[in-house]
Protein backbone atom coordinates (compact mmCIF):
# COMPACT_ATOMS: atom_id res chain seq x y z
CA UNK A 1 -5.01 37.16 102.60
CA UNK A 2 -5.37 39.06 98.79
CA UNK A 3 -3.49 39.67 96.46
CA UNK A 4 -3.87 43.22 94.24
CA UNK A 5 -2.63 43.46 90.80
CA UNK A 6 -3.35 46.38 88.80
CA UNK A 7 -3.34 47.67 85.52
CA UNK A 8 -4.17 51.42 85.72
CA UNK A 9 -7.91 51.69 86.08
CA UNK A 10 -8.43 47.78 86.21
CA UNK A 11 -7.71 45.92 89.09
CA UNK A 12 -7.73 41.81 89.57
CA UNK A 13 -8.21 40.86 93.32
CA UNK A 14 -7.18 37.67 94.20
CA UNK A 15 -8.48 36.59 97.45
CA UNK A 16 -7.53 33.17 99.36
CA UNK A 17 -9.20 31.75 101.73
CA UNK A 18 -8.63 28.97 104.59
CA UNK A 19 -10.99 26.25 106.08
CA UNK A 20 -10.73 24.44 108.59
CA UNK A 21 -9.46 21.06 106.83
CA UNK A 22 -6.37 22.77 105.89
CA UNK A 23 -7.72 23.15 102.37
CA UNK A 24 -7.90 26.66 100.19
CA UNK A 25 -10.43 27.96 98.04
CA UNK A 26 -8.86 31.03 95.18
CA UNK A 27 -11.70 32.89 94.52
CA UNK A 28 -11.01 35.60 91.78
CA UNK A 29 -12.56 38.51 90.47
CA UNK A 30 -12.49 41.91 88.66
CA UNK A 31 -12.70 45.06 90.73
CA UNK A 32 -12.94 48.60 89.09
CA UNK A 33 -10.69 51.16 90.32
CA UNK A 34 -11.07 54.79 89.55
CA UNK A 35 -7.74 56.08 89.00
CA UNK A 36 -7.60 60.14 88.52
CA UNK A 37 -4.33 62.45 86.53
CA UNK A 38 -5.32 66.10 86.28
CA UNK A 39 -1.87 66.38 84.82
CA UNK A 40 -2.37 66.60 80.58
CA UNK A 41 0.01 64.00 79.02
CA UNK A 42 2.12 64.90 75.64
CA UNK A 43 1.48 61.96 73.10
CA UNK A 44 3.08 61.14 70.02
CA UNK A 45 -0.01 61.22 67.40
CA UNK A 46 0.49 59.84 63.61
CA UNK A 47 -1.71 57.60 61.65
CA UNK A 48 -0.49 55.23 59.51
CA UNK A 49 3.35 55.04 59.56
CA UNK A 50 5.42 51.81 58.66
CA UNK A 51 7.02 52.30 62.12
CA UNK A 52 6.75 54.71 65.36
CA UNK A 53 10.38 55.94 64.48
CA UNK A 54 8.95 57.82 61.93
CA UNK A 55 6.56 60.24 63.79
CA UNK A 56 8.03 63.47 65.65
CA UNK A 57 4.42 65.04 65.58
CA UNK A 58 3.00 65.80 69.35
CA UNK A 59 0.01 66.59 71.13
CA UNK A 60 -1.08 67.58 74.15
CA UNK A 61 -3.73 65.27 75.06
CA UNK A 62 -7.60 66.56 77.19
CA UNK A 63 -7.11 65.91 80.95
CA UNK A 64 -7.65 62.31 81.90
CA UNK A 65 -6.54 60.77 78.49
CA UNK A 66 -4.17 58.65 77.95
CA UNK A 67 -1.37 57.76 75.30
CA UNK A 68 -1.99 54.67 73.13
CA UNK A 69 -0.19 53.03 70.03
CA UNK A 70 -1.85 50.90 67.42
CA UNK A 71 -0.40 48.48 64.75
CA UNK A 72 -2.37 47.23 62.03
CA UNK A 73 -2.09 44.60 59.06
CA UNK A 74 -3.50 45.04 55.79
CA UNK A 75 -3.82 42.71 52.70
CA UNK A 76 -1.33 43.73 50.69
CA UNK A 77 0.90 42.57 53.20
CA UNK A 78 1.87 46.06 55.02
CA UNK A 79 2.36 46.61 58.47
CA UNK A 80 1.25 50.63 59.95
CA UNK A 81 1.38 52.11 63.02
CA UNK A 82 -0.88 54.87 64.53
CA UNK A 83 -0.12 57.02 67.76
CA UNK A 84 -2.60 59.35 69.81
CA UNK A 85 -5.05 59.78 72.71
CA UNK A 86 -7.48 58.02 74.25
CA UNK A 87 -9.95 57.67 76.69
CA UNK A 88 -10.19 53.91 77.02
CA UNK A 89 -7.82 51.27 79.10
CA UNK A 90 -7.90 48.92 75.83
CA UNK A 91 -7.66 51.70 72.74
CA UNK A 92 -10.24 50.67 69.51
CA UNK A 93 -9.04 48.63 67.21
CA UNK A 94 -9.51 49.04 63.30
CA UNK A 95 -12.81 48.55 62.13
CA UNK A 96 -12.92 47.92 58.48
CA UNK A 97 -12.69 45.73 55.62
CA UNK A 98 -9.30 46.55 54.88
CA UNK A 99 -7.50 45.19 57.45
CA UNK A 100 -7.04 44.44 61.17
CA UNK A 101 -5.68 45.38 64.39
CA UNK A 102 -2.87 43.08 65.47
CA UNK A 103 -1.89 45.21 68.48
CA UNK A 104 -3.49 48.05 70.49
CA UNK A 105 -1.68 49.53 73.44
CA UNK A 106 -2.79 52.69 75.83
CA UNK A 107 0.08 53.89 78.23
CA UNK A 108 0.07 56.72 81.24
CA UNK A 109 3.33 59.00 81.10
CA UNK A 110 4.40 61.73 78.53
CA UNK A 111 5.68 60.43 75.06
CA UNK A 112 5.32 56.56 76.64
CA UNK A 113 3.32 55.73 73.42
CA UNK A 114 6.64 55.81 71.06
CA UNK A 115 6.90 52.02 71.87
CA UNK A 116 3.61 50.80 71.91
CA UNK A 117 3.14 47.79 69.99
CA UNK A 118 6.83 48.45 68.35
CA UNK A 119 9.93 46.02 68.27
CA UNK A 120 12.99 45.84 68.50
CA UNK A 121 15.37 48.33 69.91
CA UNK A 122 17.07 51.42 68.45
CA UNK A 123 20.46 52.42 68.34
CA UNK A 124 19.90 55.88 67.49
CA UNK A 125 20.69 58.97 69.47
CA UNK A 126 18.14 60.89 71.90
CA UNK A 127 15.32 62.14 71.04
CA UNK A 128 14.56 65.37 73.44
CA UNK A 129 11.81 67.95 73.58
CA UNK A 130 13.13 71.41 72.06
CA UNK A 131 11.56 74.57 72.85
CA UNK A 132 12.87 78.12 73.68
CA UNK A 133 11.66 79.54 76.95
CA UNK A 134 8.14 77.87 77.58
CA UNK A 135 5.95 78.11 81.05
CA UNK A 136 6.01 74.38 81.62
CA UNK A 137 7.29 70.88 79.54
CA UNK A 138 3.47 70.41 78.57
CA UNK A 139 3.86 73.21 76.59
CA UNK A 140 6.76 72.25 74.49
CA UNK A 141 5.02 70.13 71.51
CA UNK A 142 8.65 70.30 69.44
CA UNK A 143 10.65 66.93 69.50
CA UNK A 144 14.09 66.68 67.67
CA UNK A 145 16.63 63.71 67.45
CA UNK A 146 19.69 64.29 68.33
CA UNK A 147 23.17 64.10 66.49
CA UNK A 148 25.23 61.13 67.49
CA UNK A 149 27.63 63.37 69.64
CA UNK A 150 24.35 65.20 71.56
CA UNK A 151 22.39 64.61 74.37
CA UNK A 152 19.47 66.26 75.66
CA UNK A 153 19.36 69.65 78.57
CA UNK A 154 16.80 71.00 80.27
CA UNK A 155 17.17 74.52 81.45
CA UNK A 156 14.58 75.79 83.95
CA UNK A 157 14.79 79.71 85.39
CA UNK A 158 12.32 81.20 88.20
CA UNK A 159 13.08 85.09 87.68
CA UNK A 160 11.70 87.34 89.22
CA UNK A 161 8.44 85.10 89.64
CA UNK A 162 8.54 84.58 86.23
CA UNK A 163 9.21 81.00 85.42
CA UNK A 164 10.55 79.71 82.43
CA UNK A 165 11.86 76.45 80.95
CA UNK A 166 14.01 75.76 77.66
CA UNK A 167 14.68 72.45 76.04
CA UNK A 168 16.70 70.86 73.61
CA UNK A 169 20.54 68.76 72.44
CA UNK A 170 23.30 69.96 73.92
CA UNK A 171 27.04 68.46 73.08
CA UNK A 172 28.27 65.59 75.31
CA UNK A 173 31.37 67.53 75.84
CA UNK A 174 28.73 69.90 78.06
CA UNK A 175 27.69 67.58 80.07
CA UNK A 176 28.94 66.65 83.47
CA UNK A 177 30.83 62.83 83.90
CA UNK A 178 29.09 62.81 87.43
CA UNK A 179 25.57 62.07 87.77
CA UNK A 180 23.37 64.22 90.20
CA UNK A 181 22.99 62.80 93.50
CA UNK A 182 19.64 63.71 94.65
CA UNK A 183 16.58 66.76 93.51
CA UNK A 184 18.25 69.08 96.29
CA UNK A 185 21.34 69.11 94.46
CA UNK A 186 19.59 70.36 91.44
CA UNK A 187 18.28 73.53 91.86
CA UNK A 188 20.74 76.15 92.59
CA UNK A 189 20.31 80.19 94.06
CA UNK A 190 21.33 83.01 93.44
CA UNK A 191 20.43 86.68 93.39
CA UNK A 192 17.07 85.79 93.96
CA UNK A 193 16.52 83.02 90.88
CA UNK A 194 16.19 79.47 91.33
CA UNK A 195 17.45 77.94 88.39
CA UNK A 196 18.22 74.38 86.89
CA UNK A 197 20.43 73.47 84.35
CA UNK A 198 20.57 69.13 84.21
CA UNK A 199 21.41 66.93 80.88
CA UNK A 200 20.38 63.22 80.26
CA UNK A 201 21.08 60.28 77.71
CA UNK A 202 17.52 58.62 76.98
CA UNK A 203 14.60 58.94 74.98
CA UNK A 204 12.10 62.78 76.31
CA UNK A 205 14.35 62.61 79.97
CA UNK A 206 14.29 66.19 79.33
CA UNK A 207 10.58 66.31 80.14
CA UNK A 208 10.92 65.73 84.13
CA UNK A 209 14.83 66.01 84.58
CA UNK A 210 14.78 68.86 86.61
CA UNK A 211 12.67 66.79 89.30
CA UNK A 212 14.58 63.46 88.81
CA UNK A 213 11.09 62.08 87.21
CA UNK A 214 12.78 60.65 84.57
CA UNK A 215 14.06 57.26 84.09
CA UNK A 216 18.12 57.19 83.49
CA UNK A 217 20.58 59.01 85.60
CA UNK A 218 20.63 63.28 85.56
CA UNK A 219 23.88 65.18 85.23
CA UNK A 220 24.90 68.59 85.80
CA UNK A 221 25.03 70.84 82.60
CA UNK A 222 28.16 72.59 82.48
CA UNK A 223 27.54 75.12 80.33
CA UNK A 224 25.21 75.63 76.91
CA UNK A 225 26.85 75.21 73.29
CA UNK A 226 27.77 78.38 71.11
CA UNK A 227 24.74 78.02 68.80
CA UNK A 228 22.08 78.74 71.90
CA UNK A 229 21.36 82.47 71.74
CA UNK A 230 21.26 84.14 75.37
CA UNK A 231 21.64 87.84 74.80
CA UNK A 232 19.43 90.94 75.47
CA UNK A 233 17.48 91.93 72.48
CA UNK A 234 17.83 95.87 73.26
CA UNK A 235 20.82 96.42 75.91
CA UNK A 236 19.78 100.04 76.33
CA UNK A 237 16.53 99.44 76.87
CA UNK A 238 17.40 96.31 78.75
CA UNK A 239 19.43 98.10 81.28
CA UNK A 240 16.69 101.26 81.17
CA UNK A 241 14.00 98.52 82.49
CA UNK A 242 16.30 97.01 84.93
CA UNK A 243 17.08 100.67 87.00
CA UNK A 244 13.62 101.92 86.49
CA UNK A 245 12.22 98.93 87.48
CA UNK A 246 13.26 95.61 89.43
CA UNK A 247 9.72 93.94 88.70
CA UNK A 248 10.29 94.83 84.71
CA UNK A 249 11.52 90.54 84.19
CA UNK A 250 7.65 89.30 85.65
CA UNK A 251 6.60 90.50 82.06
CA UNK A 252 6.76 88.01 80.06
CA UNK A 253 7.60 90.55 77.10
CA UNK A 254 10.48 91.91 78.77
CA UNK A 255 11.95 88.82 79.98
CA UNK A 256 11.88 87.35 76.36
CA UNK A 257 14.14 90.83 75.12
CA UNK A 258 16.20 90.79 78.01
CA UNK A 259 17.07 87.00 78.32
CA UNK A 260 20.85 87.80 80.12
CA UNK A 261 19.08 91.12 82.33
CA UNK A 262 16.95 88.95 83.60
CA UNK A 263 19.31 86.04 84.52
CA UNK A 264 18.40 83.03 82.10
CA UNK A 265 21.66 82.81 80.50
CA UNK A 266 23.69 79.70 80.94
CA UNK A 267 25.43 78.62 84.59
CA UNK A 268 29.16 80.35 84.49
């Protein structure tokens, strides 16, 4: 029999063998694995901090890269951390006089690289993506932290063909008690627009929550707080576009003036 334990793109095969004298023989070696994402990661990328707490800067990183985390001692006695991308299963460390790499961590998964080579844990509120009306989560590079009475919402609309995602805190008072059984129970219709409107308590679950790819539990949101604008830009023109034409919200233009015309406003 064998034994397979991988890590990502490296595998270690174990195998074990029998003879006849009731003996084994472990033979062991290294088998290369080619692993492919098409799927672009978001990374946290910062150089130099005193801790991975202090970096809300993201990237999206080239197809196939992954997220790493670096810590590094110098001289004088100072510990910094640096976040990014990389192509390589073990990242680089620091080459150079003035000082050296005593951790170096890569990591598959969007944002995963927050708590490479970092310890301890954090008491702090969420931190959540937070972008107005984006195609997809890989295009939201924003990331806030939330106030200690906030978690984070995802709200995701298909109008029309025209789909559109928005991110950010929303007040616990918003959020269902009851967490979301399953992905079917998610997604809601009507009048013709799919649309998902979930909350969650950890660290960028807002990235996958509306497919339950998220570690923590997924709740219902009940409904957004006062300070999220959903409103038609125009209403005139708004409800011109709407009579003259049903197709007018597959615009991207349009649908960002008429955000309550074309159905991405809140659940009620």
């Amino acid at each position: 029999m064998y034994m397979l334990n991988c890590c990502d793109k490296l595998c270690k095969v174990n195998i074990l063998l029998s003879v006849m004298n009731g003996s084994f023989v472990l033979f062991s070696f290294v088998l290369t694995v080619t692993i492919n994402w098409t799927t672009a990661l978001l990374c946290y990328s910062c150089t130099d901090l005193k801790s991975n707490e202090e970096c809300f800067n993201v990237t999206t990183c080239p197809d196939g890269e992954l997220c790493y985390g670096r810590e590094d001692g110098f001289g004088s006695g100072e510990v910094k951390h640096t976040t990014g991308c990389t192509k390589e299963l073990k990242p680089i460390k620091r080459q150079d006089s003035t000082g050296f790499t005593f951790c170096a961590k890569s990591c598959q998964g969007d944002l995963c690289n927050l708590r490479s080579c970092q310890l301890g844990n954090t008491t702090r509120p969420p931190r959540c993506l937070s972008c107005v009306f984006v195609n997809s989560p890989q295009d939201c590079q924003n990331i806030v932290e939330c106030k200690a009475n906030e978690v984070c919402y995802t709200e995701k609309y298909t109008t029309f063909q025209n789909t559109k995602y928005r991110f950010g805190c929303v007040s616990k008072m918003d959020c269902d008690e009851h967490p979301v059984a399953s992905t079917t129970t998610i997604i809601g219709r009507r009048s013709g627009t799919d649309k998902c409107s979930v909350c969650c308590k950890n660290d960028h679950c807002n990235i996958n929550a509306c497919s339950q790819q998220t570690k923590g539990p997924v709740f219902h949101l009940k409904s957004l707080s006062a300070g999220v604008p959903c409103t038609d830009t125009d209403t005139v023109l708004c409800s011109a576009l709407g009579r003259l034409n049903t197709d007018a919200c597959k615009e991207s233009s349009v649908f960002k003036l008429c955000l309550k015309s074309c159905e991405a406003c809140g659940n009620s």
